[in-house]
N, C-alpha and C. Protein backbone atom coordinates (compact mmCIF):
# COMPACT_ATOMS: atom_id res chain seq x y z
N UNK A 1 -1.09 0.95 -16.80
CA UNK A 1 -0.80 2.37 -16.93
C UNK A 1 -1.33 2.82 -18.29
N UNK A 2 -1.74 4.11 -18.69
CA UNK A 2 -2.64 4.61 -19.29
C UNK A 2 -1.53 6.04 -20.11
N UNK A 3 -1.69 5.88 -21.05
CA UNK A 3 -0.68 6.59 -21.91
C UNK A 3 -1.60 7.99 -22.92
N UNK A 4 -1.20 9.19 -22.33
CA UNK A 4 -2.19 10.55 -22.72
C UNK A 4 -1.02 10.99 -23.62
N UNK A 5 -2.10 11.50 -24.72
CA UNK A 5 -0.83 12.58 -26.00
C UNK A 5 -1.72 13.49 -25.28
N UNK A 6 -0.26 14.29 -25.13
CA UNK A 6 -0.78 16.00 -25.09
C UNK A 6 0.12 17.02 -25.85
N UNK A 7 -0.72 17.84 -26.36
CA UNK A 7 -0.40 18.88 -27.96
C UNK A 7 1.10 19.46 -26.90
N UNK A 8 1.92 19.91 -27.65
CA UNK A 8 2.59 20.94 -26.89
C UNK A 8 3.45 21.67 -28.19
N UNK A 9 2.82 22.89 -27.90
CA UNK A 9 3.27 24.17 -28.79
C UNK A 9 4.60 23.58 -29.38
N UNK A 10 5.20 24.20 -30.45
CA UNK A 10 6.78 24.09 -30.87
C UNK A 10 7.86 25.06 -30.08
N UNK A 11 7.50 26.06 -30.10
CA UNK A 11 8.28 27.04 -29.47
C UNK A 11 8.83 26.39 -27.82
N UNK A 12 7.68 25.86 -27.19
CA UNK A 12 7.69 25.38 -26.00
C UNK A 12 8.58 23.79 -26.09
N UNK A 13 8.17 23.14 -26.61
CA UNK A 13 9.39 21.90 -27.19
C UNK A 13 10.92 22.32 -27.58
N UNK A 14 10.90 23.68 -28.19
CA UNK A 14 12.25 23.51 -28.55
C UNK A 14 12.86 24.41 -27.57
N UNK A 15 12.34 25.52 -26.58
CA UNK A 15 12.98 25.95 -25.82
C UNK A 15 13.04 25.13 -24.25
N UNK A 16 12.66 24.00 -24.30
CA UNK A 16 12.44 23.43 -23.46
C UNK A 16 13.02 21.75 -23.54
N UNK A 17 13.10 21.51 -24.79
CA UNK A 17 13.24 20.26 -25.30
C UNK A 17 11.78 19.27 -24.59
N UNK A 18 12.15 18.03 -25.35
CA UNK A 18 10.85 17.05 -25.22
C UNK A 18 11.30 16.18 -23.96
N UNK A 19 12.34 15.82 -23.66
CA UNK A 19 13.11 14.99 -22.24
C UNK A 19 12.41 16.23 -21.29
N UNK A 20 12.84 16.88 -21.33
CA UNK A 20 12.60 18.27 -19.97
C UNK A 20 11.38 18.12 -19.66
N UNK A 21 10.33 18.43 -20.75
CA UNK A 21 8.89 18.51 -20.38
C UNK A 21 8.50 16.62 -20.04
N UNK A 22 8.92 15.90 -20.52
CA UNK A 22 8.61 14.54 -20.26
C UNK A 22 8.70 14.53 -18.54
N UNK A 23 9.78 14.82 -18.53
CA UNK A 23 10.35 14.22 -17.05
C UNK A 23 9.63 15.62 -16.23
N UNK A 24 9.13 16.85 -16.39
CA UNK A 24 8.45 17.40 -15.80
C UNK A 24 7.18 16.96 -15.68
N UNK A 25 6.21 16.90 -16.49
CA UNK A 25 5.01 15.87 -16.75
C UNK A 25 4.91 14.85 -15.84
N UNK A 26 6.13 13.66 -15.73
CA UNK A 26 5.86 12.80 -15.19
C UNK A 26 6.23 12.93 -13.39
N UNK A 27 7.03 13.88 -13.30
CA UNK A 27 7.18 14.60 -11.80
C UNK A 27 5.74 15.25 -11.51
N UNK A 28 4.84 15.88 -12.21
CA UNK A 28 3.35 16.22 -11.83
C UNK A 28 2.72 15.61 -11.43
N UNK A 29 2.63 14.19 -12.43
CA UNK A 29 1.32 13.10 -12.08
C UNK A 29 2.41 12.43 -10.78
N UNK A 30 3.50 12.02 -10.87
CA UNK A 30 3.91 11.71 -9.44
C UNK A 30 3.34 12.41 -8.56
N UNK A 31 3.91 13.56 -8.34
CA UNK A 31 2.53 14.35 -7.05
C UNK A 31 1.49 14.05 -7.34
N UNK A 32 0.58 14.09 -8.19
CA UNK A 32 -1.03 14.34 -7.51
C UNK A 32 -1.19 12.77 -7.56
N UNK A 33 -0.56 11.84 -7.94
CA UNK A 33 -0.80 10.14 -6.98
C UNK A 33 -0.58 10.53 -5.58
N UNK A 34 0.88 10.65 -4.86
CA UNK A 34 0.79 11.06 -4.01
C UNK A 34 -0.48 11.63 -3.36
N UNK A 35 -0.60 13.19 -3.83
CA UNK A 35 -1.59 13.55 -2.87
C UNK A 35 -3.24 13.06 -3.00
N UNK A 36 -3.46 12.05 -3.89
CA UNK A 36 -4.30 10.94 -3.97
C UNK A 36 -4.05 10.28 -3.48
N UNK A 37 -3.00 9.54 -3.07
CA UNK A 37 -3.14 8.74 -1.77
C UNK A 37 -3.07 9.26 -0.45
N UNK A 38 -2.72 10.44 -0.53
CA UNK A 38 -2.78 11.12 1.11
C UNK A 38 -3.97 11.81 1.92
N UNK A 39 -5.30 11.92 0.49
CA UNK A 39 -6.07 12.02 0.68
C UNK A 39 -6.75 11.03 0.98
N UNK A 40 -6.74 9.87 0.35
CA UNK A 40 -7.31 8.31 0.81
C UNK A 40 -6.56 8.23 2.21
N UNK A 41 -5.81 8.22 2.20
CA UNK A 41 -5.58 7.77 3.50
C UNK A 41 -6.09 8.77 4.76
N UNK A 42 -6.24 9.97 4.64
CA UNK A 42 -6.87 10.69 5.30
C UNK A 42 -7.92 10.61 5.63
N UNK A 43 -9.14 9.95 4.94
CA UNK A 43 -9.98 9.53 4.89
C UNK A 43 -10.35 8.24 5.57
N UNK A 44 -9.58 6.96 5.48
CA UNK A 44 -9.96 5.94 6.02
C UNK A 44 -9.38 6.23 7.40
N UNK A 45 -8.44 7.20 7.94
CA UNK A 45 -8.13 7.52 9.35
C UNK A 45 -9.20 8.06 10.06
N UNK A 46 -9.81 9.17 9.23
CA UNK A 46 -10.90 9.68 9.77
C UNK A 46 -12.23 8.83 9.96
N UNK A 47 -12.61 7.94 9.36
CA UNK A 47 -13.73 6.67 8.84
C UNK A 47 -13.30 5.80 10.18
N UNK A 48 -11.97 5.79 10.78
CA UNK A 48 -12.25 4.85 11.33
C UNK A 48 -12.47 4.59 13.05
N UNK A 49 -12.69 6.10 13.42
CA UNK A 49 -13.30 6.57 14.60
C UNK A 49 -12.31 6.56 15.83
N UNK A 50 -10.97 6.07 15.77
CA UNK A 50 -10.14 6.47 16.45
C UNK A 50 -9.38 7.55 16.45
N UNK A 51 -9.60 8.51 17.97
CA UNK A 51 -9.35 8.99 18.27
C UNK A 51 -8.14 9.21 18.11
N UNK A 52 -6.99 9.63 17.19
CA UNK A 52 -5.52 9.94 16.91
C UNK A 52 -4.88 10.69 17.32
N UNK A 53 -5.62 11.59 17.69
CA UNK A 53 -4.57 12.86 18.80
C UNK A 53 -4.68 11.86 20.27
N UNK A 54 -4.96 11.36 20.70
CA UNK A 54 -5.38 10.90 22.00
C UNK A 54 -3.95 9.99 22.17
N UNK A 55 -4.48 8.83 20.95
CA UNK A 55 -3.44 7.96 20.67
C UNK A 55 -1.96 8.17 20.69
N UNK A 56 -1.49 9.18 19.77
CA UNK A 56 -0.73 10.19 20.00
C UNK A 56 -0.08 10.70 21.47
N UNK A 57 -0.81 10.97 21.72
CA UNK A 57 -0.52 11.79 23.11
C UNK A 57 -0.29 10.25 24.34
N UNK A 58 -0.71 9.46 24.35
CA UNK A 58 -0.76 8.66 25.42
C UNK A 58 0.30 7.24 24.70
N UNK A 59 0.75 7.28 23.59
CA UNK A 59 1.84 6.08 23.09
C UNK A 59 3.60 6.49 23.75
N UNK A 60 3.84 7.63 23.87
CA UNK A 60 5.26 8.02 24.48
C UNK A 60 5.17 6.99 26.23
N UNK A 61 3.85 7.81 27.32
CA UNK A 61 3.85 6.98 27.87
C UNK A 61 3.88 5.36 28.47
N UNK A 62 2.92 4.95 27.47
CA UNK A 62 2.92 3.75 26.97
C UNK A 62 4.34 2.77 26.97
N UNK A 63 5.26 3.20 25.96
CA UNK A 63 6.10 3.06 25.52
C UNK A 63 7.20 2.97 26.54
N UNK A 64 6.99 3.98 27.28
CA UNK A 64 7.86 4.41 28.84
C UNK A 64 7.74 3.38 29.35
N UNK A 65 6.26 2.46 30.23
CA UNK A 65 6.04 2.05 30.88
C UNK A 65 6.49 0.84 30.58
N UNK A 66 6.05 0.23 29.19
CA UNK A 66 6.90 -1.29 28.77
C UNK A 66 7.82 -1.24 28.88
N UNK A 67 8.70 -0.36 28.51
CA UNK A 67 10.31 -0.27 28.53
C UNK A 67 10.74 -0.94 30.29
N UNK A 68 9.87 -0.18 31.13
CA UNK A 68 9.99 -0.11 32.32
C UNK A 68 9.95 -1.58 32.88
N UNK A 69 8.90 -2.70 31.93
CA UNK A 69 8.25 -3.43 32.61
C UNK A 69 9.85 -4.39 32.14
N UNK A 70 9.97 -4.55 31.22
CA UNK A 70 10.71 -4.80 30.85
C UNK A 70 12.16 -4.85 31.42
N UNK A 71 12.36 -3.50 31.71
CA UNK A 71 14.00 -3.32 32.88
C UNK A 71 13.81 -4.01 33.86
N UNK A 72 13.07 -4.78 34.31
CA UNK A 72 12.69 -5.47 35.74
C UNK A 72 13.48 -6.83 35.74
């Protein structure tokens, strides 16, 4: 992990304190990891040529039918 100083006004530190903006800061870069990984992963779903709405749509059945094979 990689440790950034960033300037922050006085006025803004003391009406805000330095905990507040810390733990806001670090709630930011939490999201955009997140949506860095949701974009990677969006990506290797799409890369990997299966059809996902399809999949989607035909696993409930699926699911039905083992159940089924299964009650036997």
């Amino acid at each position: 992990m990689t440790t950034i100083q960033i300037p922050v006004s006085d006025d803004l530190l003391h009406a805000l304190g330095q905990r507040a903006i810390e733990d806001f800061l670090r709630r930011q870069t939490q999201l955009l990891r997140t949506q860095l990984l949701s974009s990677r992963l969006h990506d290797a779903i799409e890369a990997s040529g299966i059809d996902w709405d399809k999949e989607l749509e035909e696993a409930p059945q699926q699911a039905w039918d083992e159940y089924k094979r299964h009650q036997s």
